[in-house]
Structures are given as C-alpha cells and as structure tokens.
N, C-alpha and C. Protein backbone atom coordinates (compact mmCIF):
# COMPACT_ATOMS: atom_id res chain seq x y z
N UNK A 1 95.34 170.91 59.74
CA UNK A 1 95.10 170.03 60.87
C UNK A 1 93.65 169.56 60.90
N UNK A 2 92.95 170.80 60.77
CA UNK A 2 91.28 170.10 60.40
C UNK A 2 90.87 169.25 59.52
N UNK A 3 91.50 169.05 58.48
CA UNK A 3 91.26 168.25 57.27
C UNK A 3 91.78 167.17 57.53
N UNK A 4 92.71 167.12 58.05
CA UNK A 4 93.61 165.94 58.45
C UNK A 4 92.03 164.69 59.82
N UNK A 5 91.97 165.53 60.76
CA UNK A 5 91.01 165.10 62.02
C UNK A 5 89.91 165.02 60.72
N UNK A 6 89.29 165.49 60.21
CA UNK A 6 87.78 164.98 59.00
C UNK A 6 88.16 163.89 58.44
N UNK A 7 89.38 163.66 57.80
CA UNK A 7 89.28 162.94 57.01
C UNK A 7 89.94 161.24 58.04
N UNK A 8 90.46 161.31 58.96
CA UNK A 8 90.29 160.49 60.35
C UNK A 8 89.34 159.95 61.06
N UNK A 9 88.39 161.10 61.07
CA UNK A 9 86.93 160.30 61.20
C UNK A 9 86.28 159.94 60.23
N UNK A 10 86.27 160.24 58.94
CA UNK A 10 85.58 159.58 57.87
C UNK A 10 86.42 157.97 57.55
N UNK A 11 87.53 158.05 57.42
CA UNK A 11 88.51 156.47 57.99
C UNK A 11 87.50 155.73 58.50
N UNK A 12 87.57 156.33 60.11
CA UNK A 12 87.10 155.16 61.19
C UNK A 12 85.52 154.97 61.46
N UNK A 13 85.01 156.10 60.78
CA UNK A 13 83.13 155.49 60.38
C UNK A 13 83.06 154.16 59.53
N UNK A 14 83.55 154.46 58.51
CA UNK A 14 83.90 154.12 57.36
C UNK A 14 84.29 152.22 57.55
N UNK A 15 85.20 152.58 58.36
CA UNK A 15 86.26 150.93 58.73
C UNK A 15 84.97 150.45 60.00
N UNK A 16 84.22 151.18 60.61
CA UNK A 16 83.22 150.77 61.79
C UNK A 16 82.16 150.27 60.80
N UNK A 17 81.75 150.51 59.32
CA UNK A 17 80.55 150.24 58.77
C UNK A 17 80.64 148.98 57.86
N UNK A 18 82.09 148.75 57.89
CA UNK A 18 82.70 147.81 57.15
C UNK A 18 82.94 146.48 58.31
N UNK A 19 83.47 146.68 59.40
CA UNK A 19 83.27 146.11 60.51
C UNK A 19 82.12 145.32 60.83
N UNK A 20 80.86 146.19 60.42
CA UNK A 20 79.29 145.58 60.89
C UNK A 20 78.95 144.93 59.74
N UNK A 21 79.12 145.05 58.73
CA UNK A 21 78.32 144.07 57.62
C UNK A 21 78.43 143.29 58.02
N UNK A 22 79.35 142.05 57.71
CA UNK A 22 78.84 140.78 58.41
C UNK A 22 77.49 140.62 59.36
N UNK A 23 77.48 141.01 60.23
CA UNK A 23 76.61 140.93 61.03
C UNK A 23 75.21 141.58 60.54
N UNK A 24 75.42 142.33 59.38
CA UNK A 24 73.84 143.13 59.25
C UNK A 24 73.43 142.02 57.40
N UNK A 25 74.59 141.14 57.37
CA UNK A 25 74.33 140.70 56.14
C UNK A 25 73.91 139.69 56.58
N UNK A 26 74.23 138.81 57.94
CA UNK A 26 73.76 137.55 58.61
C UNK A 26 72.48 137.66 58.69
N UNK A 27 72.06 138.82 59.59
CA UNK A 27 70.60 139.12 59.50
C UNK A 27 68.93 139.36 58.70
N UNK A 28 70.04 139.70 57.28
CA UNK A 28 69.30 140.26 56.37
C UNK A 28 68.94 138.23 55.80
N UNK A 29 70.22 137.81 55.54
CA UNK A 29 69.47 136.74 55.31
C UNK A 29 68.71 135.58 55.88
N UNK A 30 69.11 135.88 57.62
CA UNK A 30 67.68 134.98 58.20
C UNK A 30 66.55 135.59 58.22
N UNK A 31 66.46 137.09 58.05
CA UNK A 31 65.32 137.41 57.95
C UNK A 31 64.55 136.81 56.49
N UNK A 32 65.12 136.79 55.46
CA UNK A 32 64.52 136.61 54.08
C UNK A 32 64.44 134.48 54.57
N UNK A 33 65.52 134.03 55.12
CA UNK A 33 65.24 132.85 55.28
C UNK A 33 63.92 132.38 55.55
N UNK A 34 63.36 133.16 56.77
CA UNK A 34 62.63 133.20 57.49
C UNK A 34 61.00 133.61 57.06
N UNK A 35 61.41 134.46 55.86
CA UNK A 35 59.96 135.54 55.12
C UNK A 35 59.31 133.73 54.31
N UNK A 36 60.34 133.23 53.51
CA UNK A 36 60.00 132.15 52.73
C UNK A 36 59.59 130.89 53.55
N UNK A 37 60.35 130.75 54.39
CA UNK A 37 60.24 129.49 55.28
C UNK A 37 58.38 129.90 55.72
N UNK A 38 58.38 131.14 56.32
CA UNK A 38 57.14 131.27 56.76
C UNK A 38 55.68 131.23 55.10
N UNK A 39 56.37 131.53 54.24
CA UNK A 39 55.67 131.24 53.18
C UNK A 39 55.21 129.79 52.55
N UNK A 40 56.12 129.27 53.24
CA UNK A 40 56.28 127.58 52.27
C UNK A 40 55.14 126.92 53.99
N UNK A 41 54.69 127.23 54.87
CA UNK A 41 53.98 126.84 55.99
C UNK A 41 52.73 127.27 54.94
N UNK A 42 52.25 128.62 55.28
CA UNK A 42 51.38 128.97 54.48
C UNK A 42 51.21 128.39 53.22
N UNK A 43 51.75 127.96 52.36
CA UNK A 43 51.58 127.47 50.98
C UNK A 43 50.89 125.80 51.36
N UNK A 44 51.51 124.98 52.50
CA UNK A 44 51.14 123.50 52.71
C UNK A 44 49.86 123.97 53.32
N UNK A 45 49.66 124.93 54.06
CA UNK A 45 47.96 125.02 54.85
C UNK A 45 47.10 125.28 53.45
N UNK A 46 46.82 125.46 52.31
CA UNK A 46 46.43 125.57 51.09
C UNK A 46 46.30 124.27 50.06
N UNK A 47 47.65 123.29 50.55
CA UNK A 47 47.62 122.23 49.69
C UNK A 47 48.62 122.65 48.39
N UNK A 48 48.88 123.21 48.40
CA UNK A 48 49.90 123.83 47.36
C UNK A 48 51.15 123.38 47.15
N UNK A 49 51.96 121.78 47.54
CA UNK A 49 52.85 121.15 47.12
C UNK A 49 54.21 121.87 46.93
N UNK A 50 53.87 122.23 45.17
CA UNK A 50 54.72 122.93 44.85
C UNK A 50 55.65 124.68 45.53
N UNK A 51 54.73 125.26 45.58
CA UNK A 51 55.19 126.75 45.92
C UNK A 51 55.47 126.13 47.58
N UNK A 52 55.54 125.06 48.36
CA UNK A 52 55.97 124.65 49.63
C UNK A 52 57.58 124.42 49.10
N UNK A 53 57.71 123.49 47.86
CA UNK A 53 59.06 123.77 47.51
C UNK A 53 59.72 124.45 47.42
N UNK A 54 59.33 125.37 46.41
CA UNK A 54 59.91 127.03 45.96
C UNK A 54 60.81 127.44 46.93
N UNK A 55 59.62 127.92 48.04
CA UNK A 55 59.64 128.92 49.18
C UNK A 55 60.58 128.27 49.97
N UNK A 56 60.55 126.81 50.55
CA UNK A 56 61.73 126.36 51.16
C UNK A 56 62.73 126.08 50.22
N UNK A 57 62.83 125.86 49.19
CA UNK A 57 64.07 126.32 48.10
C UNK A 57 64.80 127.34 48.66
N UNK A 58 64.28 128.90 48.46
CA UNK A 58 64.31 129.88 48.85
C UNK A 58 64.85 130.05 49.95
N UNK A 59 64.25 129.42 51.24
CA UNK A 59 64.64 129.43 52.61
C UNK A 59 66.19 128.98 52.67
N UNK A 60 66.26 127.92 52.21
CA UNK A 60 67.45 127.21 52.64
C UNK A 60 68.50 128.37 52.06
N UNK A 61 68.43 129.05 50.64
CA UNK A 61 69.42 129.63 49.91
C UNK A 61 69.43 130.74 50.74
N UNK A 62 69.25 131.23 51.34
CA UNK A 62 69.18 132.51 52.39
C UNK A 62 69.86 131.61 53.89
N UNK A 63 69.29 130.58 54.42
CA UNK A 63 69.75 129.60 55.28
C UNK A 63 70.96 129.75 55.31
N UNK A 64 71.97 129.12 54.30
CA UNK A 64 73.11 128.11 53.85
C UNK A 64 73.92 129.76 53.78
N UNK A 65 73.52 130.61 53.50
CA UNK A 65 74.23 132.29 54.10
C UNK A 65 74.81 132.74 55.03
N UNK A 66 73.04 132.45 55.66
CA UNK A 66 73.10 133.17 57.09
C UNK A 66 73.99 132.86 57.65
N UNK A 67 74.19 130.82 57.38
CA UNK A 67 74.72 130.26 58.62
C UNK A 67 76.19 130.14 57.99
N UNK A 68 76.74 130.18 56.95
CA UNK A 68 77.89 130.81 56.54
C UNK A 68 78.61 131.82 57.12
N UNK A 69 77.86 132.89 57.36
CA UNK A 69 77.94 134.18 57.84
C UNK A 69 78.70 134.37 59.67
N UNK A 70 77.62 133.47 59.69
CA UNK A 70 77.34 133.17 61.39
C UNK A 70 76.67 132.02 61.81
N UNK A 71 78.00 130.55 61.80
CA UNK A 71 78.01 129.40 61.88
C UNK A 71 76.95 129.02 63.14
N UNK A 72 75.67 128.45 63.66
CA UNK A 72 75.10 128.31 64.29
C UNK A 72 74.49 127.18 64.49
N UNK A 73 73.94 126.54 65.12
CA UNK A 73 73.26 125.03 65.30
C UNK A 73 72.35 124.98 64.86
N UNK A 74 71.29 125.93 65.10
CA UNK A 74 70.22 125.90 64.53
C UNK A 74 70.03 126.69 62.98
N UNK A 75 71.00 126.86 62.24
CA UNK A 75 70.39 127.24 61.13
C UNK A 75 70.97 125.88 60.51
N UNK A 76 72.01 125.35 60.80
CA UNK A 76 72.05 123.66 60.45
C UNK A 76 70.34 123.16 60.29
N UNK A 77 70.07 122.54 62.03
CA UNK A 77 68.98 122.14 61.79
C UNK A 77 67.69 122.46 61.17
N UNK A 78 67.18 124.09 61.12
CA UNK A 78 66.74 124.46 60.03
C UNK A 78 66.90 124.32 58.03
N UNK A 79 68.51 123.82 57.93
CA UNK A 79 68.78 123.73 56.69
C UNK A 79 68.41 122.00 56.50
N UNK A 80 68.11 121.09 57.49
CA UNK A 80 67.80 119.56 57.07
C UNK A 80 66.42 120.13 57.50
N UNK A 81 65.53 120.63 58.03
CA UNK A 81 64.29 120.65 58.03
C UNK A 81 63.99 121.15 56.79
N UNK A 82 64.57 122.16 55.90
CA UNK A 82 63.98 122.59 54.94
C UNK A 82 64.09 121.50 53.62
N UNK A 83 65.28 120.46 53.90
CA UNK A 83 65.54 119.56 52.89
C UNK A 83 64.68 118.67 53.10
N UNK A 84 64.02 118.25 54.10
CA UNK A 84 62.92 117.73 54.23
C UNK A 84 61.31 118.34 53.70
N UNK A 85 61.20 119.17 54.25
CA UNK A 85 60.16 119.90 53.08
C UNK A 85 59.93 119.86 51.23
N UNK A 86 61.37 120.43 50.88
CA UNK A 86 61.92 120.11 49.49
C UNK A 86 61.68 118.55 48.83
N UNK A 87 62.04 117.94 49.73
CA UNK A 87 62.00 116.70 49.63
C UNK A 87 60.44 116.12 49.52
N UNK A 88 59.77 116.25 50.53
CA UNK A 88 58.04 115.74 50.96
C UNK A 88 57.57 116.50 49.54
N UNK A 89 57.98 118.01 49.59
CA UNK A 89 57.07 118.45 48.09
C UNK A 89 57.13 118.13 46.36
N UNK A 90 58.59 117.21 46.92
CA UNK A 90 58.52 116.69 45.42
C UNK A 90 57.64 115.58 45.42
N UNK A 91 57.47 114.77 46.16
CA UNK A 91 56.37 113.57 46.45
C UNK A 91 54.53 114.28 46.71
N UNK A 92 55.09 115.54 46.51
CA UNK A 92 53.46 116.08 46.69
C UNK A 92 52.73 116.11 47.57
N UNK A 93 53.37 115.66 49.01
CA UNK A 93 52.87 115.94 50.16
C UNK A 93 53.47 117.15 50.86
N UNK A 94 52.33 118.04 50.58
CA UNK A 94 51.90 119.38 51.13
C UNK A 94 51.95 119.00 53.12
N UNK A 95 51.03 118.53 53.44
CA UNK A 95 51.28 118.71 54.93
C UNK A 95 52.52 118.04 55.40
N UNK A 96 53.34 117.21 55.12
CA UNK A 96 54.21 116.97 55.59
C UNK A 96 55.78 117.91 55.36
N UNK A 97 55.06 118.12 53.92
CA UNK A 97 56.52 119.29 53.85
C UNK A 97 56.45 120.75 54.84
N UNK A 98 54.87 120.65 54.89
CA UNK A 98 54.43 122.22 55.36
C UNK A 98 54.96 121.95 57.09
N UNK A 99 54.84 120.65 57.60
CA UNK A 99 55.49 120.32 58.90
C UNK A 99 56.74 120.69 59.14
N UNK A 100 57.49 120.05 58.19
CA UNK A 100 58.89 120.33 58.21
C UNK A 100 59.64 121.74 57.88
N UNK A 101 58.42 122.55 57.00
CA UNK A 101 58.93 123.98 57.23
C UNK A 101 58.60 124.93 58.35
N UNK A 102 57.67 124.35 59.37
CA UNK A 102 57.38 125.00 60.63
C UNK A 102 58.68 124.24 61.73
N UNK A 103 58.42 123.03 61.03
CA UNK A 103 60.27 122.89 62.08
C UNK A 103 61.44 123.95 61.74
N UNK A 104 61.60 124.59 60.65
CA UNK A 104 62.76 125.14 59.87
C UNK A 104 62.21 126.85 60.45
N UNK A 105 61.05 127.32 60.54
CA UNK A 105 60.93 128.37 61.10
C UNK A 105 60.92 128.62 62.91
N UNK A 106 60.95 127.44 63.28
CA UNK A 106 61.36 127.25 64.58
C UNK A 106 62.92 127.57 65.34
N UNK A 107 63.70 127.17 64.01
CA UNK A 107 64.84 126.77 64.22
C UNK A 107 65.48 128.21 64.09
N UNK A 108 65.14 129.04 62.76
CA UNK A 108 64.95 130.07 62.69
C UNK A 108 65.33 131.34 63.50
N UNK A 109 63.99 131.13 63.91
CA UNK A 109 63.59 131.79 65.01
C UNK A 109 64.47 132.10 66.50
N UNK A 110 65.18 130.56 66.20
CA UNK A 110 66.29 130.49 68.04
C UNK A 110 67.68 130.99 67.45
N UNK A 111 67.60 130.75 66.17
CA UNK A 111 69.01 130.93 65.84
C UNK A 111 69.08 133.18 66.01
N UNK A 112 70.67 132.93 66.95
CA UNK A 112 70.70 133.91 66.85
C UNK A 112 71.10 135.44 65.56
C-alpha cells in the first residue's frame, strides 16, 4: 500500500512539473529576449551597427518563442521593433536601430 501512495505522488509531482514548463519555458525566453534586446541598446550607444544586429537577431529568436509559448501583444510589437533595428543595422545606422531596440525592450518588459 505504501509503495503504491510513493509511487502516486511521484505521478502527480512529476505530471505538476510537466504542467509548469510551458510557463517556465515562456519565461526563460523573454528573459534571454530581453538580456540581447538590452545588449543591442548598449551596442547602438557605442556606434557598433553591427553587434545592434546580432543581439536583436538574437532577441527576436527568443521573442518569436516566448510569444509562441504565450501569445501576447506585446511580444508582437516587440518582434516588429526588433525587425526594425535588424533592419536600420543593416543600413548602418546604429542610433536608429539602437531606438528601435529600446522600443523592443519596452515591449518586453509589459509583456507578461
């Protein structure tokens, strides 16, 4: 009977930890969304063009997850702010991409 009740609660931990991923995998990737997005800001205050791409490269591929994960408005609008960044840094404008990735860490930020 004891083995039976152990191995019942190891089940329903088990099916409860499986239950939460989603939700701890949503997180994990706005957080990393969020590490890069905040990197590709920092990279345009430098003049650094390129690594503004990268990093919102980066952002969005963590983005386009999150909001997979956990469909939201604002990781939308964070995912056209970051295509805007991507975009400005292929033309080599650093402050304008670096704009558009402080819009994308804004967005970020609200998204739950």
């Amino acid at each position: 009977m004891r083995g039976i009740n152990l191995l019942s609660l190891k089940v329903g931990v088990l099916a409860a930890l499986l239950a939460l991923n989603p939700a701890f995998a949503a997180e994990n990737h706005k957080a990393e969304a969020l590490k890069h997005a905040e990197a590709a800001v920092a990279s345009s205050k430098t003049g650094d063009a390129k690594a503004v791409g990268e990093h919102a490269a980066m952002a969005k591929v963590h983005t386009e997850a999150a909001e997979k994960e956990h469909p939201n408005a604002h990781f939308e609008a964070a995912l056209k702010s970051l295509d805007g960044a991507i975009e400005h840094s292929k033309m080599g404008h650093a402050d304008i991409a670096g704009k558009s990735a402080e819009e994308a860490v804004t967005h970020l930020n609200a998204a739950p």
